[in-house]
Protein backbone atom coordinates (compact mmCIF):
# COMPACT_ATOMS: atom_id res chain seq x y z
CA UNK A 1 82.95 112.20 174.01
CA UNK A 2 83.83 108.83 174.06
CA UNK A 3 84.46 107.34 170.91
CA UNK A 4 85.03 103.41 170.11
CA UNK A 5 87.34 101.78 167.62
CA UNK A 6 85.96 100.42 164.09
CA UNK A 7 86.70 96.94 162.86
CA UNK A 8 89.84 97.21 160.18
CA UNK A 9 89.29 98.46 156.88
CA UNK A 10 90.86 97.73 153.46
CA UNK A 11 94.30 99.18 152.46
CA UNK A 12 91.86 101.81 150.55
CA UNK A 13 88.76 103.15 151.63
CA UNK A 14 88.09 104.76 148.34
CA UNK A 15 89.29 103.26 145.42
CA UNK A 16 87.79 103.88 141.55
CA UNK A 17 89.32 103.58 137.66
CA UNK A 18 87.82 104.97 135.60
CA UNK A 19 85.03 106.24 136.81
CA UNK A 20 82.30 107.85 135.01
CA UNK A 21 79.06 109.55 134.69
CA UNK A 22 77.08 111.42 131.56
CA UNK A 23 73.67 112.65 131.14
CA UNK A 24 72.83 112.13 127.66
CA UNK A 25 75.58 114.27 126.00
CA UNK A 26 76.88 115.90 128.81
CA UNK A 27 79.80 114.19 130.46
CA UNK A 28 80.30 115.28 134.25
CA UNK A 29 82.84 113.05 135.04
CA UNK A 30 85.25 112.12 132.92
CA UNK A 31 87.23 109.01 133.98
CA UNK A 32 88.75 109.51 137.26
CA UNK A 33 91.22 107.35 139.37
CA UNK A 34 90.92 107.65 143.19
CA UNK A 35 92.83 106.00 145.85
CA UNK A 36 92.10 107.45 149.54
CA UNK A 37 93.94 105.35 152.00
CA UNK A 38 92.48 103.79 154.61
CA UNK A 39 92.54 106.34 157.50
CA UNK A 40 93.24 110.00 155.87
CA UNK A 41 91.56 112.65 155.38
CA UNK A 42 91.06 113.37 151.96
CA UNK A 43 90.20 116.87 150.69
CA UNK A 44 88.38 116.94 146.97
CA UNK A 45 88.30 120.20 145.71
CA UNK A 46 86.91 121.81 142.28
CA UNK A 47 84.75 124.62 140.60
CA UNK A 48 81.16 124.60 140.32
CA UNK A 49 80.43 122.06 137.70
CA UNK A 50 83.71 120.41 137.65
CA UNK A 51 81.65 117.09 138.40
CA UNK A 52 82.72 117.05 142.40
CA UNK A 53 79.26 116.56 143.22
CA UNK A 54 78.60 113.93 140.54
CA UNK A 55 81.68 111.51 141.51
CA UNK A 56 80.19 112.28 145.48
CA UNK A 57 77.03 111.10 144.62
CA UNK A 58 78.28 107.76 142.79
CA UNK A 59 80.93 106.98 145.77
CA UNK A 60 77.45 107.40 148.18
CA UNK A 61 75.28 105.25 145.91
CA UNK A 62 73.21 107.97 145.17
CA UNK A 63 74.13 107.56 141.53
CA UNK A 64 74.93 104.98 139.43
CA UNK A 65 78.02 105.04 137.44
CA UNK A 66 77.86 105.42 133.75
CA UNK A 67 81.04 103.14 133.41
CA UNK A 68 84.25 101.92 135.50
CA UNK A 69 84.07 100.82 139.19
CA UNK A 70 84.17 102.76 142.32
CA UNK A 71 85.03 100.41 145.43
CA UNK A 72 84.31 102.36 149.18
CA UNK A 73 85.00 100.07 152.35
CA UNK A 74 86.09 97.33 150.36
CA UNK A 75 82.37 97.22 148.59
CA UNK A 76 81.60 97.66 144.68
CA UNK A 77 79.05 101.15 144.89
CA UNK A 78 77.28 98.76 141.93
CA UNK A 79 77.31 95.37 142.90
CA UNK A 80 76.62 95.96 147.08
CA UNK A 81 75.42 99.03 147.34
CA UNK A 82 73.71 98.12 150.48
CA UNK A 83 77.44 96.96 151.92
CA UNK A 84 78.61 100.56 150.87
CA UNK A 85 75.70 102.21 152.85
CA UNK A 86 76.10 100.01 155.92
CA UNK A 87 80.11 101.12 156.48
CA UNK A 88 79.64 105.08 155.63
CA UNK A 89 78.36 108.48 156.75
CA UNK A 90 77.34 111.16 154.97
CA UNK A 91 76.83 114.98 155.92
CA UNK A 92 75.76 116.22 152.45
CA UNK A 93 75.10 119.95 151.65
CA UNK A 94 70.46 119.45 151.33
CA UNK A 95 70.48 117.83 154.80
CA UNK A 96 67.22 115.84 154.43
CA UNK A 97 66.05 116.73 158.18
CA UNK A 98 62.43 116.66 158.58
CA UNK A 99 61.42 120.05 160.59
CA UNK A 100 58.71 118.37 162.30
CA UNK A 101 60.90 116.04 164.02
CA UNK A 102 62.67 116.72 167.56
CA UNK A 103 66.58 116.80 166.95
CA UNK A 104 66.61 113.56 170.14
CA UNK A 105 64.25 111.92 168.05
CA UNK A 106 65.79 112.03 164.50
CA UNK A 107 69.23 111.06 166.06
CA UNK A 108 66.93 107.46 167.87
CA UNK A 109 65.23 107.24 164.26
CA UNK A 110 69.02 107.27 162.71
CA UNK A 111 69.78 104.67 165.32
CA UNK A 112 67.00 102.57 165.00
CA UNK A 113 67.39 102.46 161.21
CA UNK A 114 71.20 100.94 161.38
CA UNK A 115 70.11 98.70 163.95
CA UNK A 116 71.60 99.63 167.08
CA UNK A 117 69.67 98.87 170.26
CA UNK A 118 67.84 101.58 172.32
CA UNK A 119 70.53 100.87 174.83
CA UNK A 120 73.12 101.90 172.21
CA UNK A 121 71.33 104.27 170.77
CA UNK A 122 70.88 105.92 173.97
CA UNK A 123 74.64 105.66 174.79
CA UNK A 124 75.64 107.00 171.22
CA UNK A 125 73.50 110.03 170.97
CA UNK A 126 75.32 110.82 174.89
CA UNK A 127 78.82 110.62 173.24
CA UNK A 128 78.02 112.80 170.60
CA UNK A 129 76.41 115.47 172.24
CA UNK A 130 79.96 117.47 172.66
CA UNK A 131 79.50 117.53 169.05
CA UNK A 132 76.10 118.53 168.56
CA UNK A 133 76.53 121.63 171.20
CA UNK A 134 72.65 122.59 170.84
CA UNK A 135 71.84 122.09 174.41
CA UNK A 136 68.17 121.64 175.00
CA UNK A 137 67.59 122.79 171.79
CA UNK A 138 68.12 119.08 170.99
CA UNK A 139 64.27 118.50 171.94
CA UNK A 140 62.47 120.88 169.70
CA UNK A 141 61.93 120.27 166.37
CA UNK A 142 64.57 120.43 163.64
CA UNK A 143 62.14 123.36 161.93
CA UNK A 144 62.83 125.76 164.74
CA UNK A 145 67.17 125.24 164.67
CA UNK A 146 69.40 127.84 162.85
CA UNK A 147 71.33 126.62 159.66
CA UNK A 148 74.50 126.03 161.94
CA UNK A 149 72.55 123.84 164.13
CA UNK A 150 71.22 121.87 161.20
CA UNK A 151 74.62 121.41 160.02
CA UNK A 152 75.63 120.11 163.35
CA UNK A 153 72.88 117.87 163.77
CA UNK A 154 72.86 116.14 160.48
CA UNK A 155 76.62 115.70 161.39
CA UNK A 156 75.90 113.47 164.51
CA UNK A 157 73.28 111.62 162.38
CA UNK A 158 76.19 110.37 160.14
CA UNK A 159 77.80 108.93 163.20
CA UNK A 160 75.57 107.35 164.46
CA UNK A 161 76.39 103.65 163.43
CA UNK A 162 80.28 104.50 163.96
CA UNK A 163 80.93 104.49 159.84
CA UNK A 164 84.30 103.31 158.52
CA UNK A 165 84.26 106.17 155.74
CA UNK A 166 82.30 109.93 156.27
CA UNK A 167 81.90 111.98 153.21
CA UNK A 168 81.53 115.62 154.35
CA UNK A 169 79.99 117.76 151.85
CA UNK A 170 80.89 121.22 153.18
CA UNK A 171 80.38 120.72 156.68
CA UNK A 172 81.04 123.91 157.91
CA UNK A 173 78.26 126.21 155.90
CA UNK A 174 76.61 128.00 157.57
CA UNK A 175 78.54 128.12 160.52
CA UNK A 176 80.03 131.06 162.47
CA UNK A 177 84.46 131.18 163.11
CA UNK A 178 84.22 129.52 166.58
CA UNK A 179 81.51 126.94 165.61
CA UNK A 180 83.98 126.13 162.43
CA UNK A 181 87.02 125.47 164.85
CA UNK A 182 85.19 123.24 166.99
CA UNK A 183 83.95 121.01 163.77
CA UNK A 184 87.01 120.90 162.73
CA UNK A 185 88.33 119.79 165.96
CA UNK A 186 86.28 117.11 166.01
CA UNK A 187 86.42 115.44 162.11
CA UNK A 188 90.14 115.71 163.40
CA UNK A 189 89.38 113.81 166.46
CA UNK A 190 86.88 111.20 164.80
CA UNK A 191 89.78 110.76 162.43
CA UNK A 192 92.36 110.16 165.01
CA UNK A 193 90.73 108.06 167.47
CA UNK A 194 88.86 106.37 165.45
CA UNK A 195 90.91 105.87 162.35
CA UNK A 196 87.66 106.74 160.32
CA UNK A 197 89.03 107.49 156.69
CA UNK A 198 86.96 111.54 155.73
CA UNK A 199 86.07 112.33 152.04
CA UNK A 200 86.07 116.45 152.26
CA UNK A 201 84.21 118.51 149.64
CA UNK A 202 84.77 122.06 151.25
CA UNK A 203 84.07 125.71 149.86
CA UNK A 204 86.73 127.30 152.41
CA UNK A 205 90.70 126.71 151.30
CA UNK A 206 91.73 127.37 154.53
CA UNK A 207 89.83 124.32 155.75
CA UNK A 208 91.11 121.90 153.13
CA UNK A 209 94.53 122.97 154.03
CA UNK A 210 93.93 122.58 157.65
CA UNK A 211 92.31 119.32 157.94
CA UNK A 212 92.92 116.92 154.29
CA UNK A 213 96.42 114.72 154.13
CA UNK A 214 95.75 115.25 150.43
CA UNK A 215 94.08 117.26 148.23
CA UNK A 216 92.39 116.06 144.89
CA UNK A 217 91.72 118.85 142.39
CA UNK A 218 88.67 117.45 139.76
CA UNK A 219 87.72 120.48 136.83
CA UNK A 220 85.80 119.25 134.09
CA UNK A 221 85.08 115.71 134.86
CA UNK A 222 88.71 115.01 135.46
CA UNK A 223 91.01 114.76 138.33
CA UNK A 224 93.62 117.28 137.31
CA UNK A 225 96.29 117.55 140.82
CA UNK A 226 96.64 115.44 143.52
CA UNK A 227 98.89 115.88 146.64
CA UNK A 228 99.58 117.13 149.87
CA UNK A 229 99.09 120.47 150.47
CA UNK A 230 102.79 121.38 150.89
CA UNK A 231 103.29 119.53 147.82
CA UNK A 232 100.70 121.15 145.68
CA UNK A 233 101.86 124.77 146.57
CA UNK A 234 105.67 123.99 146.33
CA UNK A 235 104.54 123.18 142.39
CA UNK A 236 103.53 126.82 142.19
CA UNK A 237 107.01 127.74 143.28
CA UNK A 238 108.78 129.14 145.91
CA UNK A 239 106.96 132.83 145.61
CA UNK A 240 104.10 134.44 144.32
CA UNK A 241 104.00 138.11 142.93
CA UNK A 242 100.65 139.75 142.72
CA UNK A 243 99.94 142.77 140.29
CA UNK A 244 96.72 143.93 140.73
CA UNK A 245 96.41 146.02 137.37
CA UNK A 246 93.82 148.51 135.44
CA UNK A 247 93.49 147.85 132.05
CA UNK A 248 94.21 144.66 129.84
CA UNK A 249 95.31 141.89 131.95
CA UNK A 250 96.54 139.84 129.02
CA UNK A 251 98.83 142.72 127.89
CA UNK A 252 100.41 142.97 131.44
CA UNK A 253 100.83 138.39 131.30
CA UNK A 254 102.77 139.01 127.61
CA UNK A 255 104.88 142.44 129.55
CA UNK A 256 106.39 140.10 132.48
CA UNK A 257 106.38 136.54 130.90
CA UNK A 258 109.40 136.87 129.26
CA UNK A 259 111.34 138.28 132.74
CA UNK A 260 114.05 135.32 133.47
CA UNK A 261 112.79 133.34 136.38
CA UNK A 262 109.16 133.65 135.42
CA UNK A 263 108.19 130.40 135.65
CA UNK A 264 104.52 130.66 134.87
CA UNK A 265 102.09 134.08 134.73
CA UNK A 266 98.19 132.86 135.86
CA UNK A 267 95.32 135.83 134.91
CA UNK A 268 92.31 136.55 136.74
CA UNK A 269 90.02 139.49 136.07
CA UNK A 270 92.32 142.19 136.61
CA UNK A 271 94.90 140.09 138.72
CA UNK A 272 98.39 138.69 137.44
CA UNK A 273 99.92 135.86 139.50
CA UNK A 274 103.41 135.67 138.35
CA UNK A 275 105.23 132.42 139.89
CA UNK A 276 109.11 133.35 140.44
CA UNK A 277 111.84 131.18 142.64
CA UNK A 278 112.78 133.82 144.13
CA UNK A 279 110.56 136.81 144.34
CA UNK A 280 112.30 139.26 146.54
CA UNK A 281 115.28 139.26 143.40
CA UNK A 282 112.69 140.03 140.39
CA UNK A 283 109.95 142.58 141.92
CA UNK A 284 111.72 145.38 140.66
CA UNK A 285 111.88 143.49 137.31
CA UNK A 286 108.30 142.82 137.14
CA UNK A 287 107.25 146.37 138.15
CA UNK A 288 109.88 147.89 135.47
CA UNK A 289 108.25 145.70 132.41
CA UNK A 290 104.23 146.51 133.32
CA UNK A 291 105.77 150.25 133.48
CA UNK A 292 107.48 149.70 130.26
CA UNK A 293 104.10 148.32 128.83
CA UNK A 294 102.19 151.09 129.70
CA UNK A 295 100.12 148.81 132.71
CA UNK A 296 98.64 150.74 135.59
CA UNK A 297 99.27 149.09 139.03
CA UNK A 298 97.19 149.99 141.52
CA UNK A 299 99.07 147.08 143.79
CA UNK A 300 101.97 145.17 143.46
CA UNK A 301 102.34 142.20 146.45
CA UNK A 302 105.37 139.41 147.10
CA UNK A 303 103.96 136.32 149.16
CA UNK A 304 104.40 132.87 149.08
CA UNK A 305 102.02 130.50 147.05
CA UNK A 306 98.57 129.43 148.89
CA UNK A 307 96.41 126.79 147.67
CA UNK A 308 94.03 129.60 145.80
CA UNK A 309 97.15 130.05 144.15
CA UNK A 310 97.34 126.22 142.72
CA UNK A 311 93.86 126.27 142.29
CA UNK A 312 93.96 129.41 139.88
CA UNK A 313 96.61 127.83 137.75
CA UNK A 314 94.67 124.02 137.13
CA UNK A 315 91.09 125.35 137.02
CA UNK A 316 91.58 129.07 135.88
CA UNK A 317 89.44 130.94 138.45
CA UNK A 318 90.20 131.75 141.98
CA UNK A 319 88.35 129.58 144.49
CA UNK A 320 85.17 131.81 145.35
CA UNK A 321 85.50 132.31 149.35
CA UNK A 322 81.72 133.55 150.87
CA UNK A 323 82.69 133.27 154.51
CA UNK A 324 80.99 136.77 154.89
CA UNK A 325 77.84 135.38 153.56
CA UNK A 326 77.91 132.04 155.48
CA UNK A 327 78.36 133.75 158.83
CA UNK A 328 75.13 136.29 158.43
CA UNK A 329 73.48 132.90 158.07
CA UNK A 330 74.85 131.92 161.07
CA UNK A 331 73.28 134.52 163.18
């Protein structure tokens, strides 16, 4: 796939203060300040109804903001809203494909309407064809494709026009292990090459921690950590002691809490993550207190910290995987 260089973009290709957005009484985003550099890959992570969709929708035009300004591609999402649409992608999760249409000929439509030239179009929909791996498939119509090859091909529509910024709303749903790799692969390589800056949403950790140069953590309405993967799991400390317990999880948090180096004790369910600085020294410790407190352990586990782990300690929950579910689809 060959793949041409954009024009230069502003120092930030996302860039808001303030930003918000309420429906009547409901607030679903509460303030936030972004600024995604020009070129990265940013991954924006949160829980269902944390208001990641919300601030997605406003940064796309799709919404209007109830207050403060959102700037992407050096265009106000209020004021030029057609400027924003003309310099960006976007792969969201209801991929408006019409089933009646061929894959060849939404991908000339998608042309058409961003004004390249049937020449161009021509030559783009040939470059991205390593990307759309769908094979002849690409002339029957979009009704008859799998949910992975939807994904795919509403990917290469939000290429088409070679966008400066490409908001991926969980790109890889629906998509089997292999077919996952070879996305990510190529946001990588459409990030590399062609410096295009990637706004992530993504329901797989593993992903965000793969691909995003920094992560963004948003729970109700407001952007709560920020930071480099590395950076966001070295706050959690240097190790992470699971005890998987039966019983009252709260009791087995106030048992171990006190233990010197404890630094912080997160509870899920019947799960106590217990951050330590060094874990190896204070297992014993933590297995002698929930003894002491009368706490069943049906497993007791020493690791180091993992973004699930930061994510349970700003949002409270554990960041619900379903790659089980997602590759049955795939089928």
């Amino acid at each position: 796939m060959t793949l041409r260089k954009v024009l230069p973009v502003p120092e930030y290709a996302v860039e808001t203060q303030k930003l918000r957005r309420s429906f009547d009484n409901l607030i679903a985003v509460d303030g936030i300040d972004l600024q995604v550099a020009s070129g990265e890959i940013y991954g924006f992570l949160g829980p269902n109804g944390a208001g990641k969709s919300t601030a997605v929708r406003m940064l796309t035009t799709l919404l209007m903001p109830t207050s403060g300004t959102a700037f992407v591609a050096g265009h106000d999402v209020v004021r030029d809203p057609v400027g924003v649409r003309l310099r960006i992608g976007a792969a969201l999760q209801d991929a408006a494909l019409d089933p009646k249409q061929t894959g060849l000929e939404l991908l000339r439509l998608q042309g058409r309407l961003y004004g390249l030239s049937g020449r161009d179009t021509a030559t783009r929909i040939s470059e991205l064809e390593s990307l759309i791996e769908i094979g002849d498939a690409i002339k029957r119509q979009v009704g008859t494709y799998s949910g992975g090859m939807k994904r795919r091909l509403d990917l290469a529509a939000s290429l088409m026009h070679n966008p400066e910024v490409l908001f991926l709303d969980e790109p890889t749903t629906g998509l089997d292990p292999i077919s996952r790799s070879r996305v990510w692969d190529e946001v990588r390589r459409i990030n590399r090459e062609l410096g295009v800056t990637i706004f992530l949403t993504t329901q797989y950790l593993e992903e965000a921690d793969a691909l995003a140069d920094r992560i963004g953590i948003i729970t109700h309405g407001q952007l709560a950590r920020e930071g480099t993967p590395d950076e966001l799991k070295r706050q959690i400390g240097t190790d992470v002691i699971v005890a998987r317990i039966e019983g009252d999880a709260l009791a087995a948090k106030r048992a171990v809490e006190n233990i010197d180096a404890v630094e912080a004790v997160d509870v899920y369910e019947e799960e106590v993550s217990i951050r330590v600085a060094n874990g190896a020294s204070f297992i014993s410790a933590v297995a002698l207190a929930l003894n002491a407190a009368s706490i069943h352990v049906r497993e007791l586990t020493l690791r180091t910290p993992t973004l699930d782990d930061v994510f349970l300690s700003v949002t409270g929950g554990r960041f619900q995987q379903q790659e089980a579910i997602d590759e049955e689809k795939a089928r």
